[in-house]
Protein backbone atom coordinates (compact mmCIF):
# COMPACT_ATOMS: atom_id res chain seq x y z
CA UNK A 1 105.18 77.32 99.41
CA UNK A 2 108.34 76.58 101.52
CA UNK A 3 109.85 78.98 104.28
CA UNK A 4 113.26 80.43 102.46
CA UNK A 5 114.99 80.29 106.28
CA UNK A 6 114.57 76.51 107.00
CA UNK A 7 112.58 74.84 103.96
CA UNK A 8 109.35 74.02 106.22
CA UNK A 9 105.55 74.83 104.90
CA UNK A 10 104.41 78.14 105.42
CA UNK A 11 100.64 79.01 105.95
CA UNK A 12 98.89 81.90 105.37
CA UNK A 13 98.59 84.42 108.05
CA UNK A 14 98.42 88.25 109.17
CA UNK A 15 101.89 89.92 109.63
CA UNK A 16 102.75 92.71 112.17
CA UNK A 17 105.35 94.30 109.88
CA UNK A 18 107.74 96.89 111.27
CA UNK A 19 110.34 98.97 109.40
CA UNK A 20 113.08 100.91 111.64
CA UNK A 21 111.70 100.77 114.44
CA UNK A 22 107.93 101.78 113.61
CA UNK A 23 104.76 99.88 113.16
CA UNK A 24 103.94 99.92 109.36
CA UNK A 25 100.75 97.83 110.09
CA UNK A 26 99.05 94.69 110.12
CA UNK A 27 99.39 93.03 106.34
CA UNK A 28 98.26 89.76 104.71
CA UNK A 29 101.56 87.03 104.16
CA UNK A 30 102.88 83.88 105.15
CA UNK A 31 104.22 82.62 108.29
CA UNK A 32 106.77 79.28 108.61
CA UNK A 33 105.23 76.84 111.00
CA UNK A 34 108.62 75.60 112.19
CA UNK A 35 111.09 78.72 112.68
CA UNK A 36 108.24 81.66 112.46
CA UNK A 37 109.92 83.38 109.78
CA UNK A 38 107.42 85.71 107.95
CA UNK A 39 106.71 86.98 104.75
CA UNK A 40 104.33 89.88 103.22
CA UNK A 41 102.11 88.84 100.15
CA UNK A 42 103.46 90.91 96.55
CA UNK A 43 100.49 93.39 97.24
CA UNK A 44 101.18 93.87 101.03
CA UNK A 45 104.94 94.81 99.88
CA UNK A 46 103.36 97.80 98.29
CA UNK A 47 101.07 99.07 100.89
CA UNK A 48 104.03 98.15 103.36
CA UNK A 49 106.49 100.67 101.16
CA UNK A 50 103.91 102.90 100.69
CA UNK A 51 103.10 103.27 104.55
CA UNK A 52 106.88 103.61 104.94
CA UNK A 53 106.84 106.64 102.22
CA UNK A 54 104.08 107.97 104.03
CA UNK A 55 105.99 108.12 107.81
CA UNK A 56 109.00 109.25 105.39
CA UNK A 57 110.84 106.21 106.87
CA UNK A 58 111.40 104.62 103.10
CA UNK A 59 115.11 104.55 101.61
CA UNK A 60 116.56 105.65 105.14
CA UNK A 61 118.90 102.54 105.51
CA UNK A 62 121.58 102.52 103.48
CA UNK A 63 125.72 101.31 103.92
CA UNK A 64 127.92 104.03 105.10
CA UNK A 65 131.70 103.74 105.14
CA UNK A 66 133.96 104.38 108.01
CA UNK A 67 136.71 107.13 108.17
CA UNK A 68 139.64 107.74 110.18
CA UNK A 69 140.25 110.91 112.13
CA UNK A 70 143.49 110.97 113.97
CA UNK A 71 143.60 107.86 116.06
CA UNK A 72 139.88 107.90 116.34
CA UNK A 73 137.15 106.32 113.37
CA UNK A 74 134.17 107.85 112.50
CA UNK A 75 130.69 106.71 111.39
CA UNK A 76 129.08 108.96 108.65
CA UNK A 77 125.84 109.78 109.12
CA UNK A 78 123.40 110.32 105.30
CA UNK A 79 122.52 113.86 104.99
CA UNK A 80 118.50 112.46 105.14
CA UNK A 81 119.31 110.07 108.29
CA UNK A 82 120.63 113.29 109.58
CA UNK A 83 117.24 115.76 108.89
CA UNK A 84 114.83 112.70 109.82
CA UNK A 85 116.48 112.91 113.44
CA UNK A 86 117.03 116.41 113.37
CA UNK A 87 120.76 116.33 113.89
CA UNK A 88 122.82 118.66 113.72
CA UNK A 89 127.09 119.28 114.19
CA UNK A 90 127.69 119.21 117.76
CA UNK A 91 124.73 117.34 118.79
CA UNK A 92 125.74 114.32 121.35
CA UNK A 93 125.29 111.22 120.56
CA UNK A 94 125.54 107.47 122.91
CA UNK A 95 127.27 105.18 120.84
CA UNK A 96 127.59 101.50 121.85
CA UNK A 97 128.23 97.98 120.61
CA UNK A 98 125.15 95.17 120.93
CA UNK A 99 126.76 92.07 120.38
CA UNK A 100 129.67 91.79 118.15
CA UNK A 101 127.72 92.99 114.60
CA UNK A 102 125.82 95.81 115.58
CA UNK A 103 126.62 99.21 116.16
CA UNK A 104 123.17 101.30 118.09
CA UNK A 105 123.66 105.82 118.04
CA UNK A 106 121.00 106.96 120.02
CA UNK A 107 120.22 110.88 119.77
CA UNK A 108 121.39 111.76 123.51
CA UNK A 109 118.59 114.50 124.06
């Protein structure tokens, strides 16, 4: 089996997998002996999701579209992204580029 990231041999090996920022556990996979990449065996996909389900993490990333508001844009935030984080209109938020391709809001409570 070849790494999908550089084309080097994987071996077998046990992943720490995380999933938005929280642990989802430690799960049986692959890891690339040149670049480190990893990957989760079919069966360790499922207990991965399922774990996800279970913290009520799963299906919480999704693409949003920007909108315009006077001279100002504006990120919407998913209804569910929303509840998880308990936001709410008004709330504050810190907004702040890291790098040039990501975008962080942080809850500013």
């Amino acid at each position: 089996m070849l790494c999908p990231m550089c084309n080097s041999k994987l071996k077998k090996a046990i992943v720490k997998e995380e999933y938005l920022g929280n642990e989802l556990g430690k799960f049986e996979g692959f890891e690339c002996t040149k670049c480190g990449e990893t990957l989760l065996t079919e069966e360790s996909v499922a207990k991965a999701q399922q774990k996800a389900k279970e913290l009520g993490i799963f299906g919480l990333a999704e693409k949003t579209t920007i909108a315009k508001s006077g001279n100002s844009l504006i990120v919407r935030i998913k209804k569910k992204v929303a509840d998880y984080l308990g936001l709410l209109e008004g709330d504050e938020v810190l907004v702040h580029p890291e790098g040039k391709k990501k975008l962080v809001v942080e809850v500013a409570r």
